[in-house]
N, C-alpha and C. Protein backbone atom coordinates (compact mmCIF):
# COMPACT_ATOMS: atom_id res chain seq x y z
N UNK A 1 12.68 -7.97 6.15
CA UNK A 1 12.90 -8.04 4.73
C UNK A 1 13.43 -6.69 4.27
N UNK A 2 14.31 -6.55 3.34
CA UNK A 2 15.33 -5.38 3.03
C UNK A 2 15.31 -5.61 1.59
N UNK A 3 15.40 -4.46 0.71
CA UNK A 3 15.47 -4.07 -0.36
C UNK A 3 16.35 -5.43 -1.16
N UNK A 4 17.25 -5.78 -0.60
CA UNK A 4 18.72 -6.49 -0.96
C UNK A 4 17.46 -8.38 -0.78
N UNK A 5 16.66 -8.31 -0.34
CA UNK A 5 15.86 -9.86 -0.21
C UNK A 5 15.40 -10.32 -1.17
N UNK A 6 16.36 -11.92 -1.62
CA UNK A 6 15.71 -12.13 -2.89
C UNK A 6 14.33 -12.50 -3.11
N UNK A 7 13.58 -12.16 -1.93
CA UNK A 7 12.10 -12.31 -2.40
C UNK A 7 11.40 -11.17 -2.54
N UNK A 8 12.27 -10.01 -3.27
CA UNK A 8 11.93 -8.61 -3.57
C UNK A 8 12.01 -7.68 -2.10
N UNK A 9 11.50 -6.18 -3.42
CA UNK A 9 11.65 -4.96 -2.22
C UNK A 9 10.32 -5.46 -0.84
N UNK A 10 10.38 -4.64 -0.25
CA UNK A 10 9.48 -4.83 0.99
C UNK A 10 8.34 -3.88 0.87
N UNK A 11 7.31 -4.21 0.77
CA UNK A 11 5.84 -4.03 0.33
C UNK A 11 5.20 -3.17 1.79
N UNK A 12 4.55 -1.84 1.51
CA UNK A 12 3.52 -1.53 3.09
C UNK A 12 2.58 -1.14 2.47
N UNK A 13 1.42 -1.15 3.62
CA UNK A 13 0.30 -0.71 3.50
C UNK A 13 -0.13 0.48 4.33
N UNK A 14 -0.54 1.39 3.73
CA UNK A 14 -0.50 2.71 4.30
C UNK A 14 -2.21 3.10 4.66
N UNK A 15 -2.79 3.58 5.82
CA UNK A 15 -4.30 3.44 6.06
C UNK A 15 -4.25 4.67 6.90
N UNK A 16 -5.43 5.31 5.82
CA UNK A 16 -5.84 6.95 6.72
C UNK A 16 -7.05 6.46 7.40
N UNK A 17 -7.43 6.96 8.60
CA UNK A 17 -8.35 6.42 9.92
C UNK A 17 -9.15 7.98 9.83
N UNK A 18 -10.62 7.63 9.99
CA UNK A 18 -11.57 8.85 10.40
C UNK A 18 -12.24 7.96 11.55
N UNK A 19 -11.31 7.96 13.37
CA UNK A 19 -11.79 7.18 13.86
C UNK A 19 -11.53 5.79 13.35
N UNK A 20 -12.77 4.94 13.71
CA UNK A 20 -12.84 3.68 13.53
C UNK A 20 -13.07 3.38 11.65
N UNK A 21 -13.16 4.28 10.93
CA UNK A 21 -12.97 4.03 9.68
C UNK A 21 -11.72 4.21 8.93
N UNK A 22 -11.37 3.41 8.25
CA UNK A 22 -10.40 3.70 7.49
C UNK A 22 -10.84 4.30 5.83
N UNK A 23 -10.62 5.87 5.23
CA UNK A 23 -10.95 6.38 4.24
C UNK A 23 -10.32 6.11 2.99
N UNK A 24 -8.82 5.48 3.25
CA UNK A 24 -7.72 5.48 2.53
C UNK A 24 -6.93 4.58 2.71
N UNK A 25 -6.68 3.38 1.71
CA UNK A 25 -5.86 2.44 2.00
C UNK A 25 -5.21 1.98 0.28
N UNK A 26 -3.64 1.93 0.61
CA UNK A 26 -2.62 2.05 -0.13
C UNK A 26 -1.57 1.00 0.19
N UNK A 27 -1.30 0.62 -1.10
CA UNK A 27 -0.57 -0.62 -0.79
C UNK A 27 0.82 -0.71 -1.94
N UNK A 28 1.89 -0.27 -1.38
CA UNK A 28 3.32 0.30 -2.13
C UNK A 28 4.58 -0.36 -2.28
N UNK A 29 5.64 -0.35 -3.03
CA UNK A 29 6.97 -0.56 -2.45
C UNK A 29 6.90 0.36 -0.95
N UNK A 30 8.04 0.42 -0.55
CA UNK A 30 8.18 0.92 0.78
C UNK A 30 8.62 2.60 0.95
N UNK A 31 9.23 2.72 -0.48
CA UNK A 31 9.68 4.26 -0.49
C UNK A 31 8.24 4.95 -1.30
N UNK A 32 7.53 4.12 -2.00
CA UNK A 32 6.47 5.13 -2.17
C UNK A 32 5.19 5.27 -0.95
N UNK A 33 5.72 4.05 -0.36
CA UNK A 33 4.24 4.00 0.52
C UNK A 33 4.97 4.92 1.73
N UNK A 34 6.14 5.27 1.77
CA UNK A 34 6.73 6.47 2.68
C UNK A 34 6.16 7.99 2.38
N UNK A 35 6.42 8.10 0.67
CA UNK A 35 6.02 9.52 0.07
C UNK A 35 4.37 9.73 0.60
N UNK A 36 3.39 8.36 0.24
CA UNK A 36 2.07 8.89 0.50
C UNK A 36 1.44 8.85 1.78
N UNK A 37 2.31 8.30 2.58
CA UNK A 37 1.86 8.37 4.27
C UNK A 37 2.20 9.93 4.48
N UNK A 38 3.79 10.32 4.36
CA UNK A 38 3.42 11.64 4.14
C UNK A 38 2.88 12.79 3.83
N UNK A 39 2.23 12.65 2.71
CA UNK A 39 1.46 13.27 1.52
C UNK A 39 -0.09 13.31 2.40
N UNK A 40 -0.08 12.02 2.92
CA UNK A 40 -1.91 12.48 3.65
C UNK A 40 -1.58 12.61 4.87
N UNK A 41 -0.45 12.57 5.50
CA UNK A 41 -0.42 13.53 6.71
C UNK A 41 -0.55 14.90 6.47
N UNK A 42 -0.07 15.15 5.61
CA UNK A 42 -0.20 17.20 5.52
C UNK A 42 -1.48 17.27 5.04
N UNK A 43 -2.05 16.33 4.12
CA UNK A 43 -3.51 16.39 3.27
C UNK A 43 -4.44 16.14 4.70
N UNK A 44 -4.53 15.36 5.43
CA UNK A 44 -5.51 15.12 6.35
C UNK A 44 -5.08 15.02 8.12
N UNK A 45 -4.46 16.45 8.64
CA UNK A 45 -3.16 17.00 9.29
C UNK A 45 -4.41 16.38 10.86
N UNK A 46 -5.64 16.43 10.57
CA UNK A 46 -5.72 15.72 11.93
C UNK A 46 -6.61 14.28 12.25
N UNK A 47 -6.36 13.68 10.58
CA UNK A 47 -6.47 12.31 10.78
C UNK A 47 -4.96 10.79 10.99
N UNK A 48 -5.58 10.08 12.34
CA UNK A 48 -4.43 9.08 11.93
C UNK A 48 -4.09 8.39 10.90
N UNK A 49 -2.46 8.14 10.32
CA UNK A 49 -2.13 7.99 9.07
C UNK A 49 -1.48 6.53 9.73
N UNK A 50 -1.35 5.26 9.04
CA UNK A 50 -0.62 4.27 9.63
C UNK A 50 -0.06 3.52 8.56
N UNK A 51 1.45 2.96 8.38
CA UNK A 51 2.31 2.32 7.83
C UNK A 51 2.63 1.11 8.31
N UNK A 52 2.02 -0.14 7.54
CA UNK A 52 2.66 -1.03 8.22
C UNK A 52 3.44 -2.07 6.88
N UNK A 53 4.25 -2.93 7.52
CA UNK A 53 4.73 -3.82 5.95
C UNK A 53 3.47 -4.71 5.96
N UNK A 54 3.36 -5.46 5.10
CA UNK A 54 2.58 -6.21 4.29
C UNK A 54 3.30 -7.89 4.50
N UNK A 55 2.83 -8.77 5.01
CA UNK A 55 3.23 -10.38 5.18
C UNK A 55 3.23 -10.58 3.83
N UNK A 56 4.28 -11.45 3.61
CA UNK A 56 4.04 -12.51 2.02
C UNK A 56 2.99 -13.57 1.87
N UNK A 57 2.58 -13.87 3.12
CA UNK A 57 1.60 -14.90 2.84
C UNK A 57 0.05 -13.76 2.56
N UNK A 58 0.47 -12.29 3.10
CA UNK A 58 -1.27 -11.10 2.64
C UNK A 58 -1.02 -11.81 1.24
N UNK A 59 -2.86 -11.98 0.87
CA UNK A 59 -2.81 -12.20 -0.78
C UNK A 59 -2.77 -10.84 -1.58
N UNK A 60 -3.55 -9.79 -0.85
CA UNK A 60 -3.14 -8.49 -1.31
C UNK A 60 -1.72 -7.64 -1.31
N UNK A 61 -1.13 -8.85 -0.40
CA UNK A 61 0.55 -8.20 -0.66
C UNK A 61 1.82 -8.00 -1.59
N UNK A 62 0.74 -7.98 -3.24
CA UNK A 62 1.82 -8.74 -3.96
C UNK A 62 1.40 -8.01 -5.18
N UNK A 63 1.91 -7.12 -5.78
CA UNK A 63 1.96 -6.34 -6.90
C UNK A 63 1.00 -7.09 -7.83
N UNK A 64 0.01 -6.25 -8.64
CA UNK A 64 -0.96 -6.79 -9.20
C UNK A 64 0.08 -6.73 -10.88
N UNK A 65 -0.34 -8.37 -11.47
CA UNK A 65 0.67 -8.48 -12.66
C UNK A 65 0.16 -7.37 -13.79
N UNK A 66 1.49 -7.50 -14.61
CA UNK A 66 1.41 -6.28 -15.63
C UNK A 66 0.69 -7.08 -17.00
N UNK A 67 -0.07 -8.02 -16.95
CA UNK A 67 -0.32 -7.87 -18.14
C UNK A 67 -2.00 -8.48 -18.19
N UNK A 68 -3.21 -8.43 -18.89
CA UNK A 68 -3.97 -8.36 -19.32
C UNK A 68 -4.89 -9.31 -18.60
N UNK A 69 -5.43 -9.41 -17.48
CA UNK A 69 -6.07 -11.12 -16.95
C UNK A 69 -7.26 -11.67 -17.30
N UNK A 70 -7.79 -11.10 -18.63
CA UNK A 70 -9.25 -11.20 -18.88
C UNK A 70 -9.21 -10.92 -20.49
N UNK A 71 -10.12 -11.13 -21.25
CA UNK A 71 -9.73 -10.96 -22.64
C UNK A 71 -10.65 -9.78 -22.98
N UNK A 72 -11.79 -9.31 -22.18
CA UNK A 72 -12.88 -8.35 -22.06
C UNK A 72 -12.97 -7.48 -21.31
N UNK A 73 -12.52 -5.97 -21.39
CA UNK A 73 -12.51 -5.22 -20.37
C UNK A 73 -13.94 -4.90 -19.95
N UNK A 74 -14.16 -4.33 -18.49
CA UNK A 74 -15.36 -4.61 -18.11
C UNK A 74 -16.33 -3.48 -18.61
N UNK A 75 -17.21 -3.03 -18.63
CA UNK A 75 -18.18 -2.18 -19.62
C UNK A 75 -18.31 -0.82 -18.25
């Protein structure tokens, strides 16, 4: 999937690893989820950093909508 796909830009998920934990998980267009894989490589220079794209069928793969989903914000 390429920028130019009419089923939009191409979505990754970016995951900082302490070991078998993951501390940090980020979920981007593809040029920001580039900037912050970078960004916690120099921030966390000797933890593994990993980029992967995101499936359309992930339910978390899909930009959270811009407008209001509840009529009560939570307290």
């Amino acid at each position: 999937m390429s920028d130019d796909d009419p089923a939009g830009p191409q979505r990754r998920r970016v995951r900082v690893w302490f070991g078998d934990h993951i501390v940090a998980d980020y979920r981007a267009e593809a040029d920001l989820a580039d900037r912050y894989a970078a960004a916690m490589s120099r921030r966390f220079a000797g933890l593994r950093v990993t980029s992967e794209p995101i499936s359309p069928s992930d339910p978390g793969g899909h930009a959270l909508p811009g407008e209001r989903l509840w009529e009560v914000a939570p307290k």
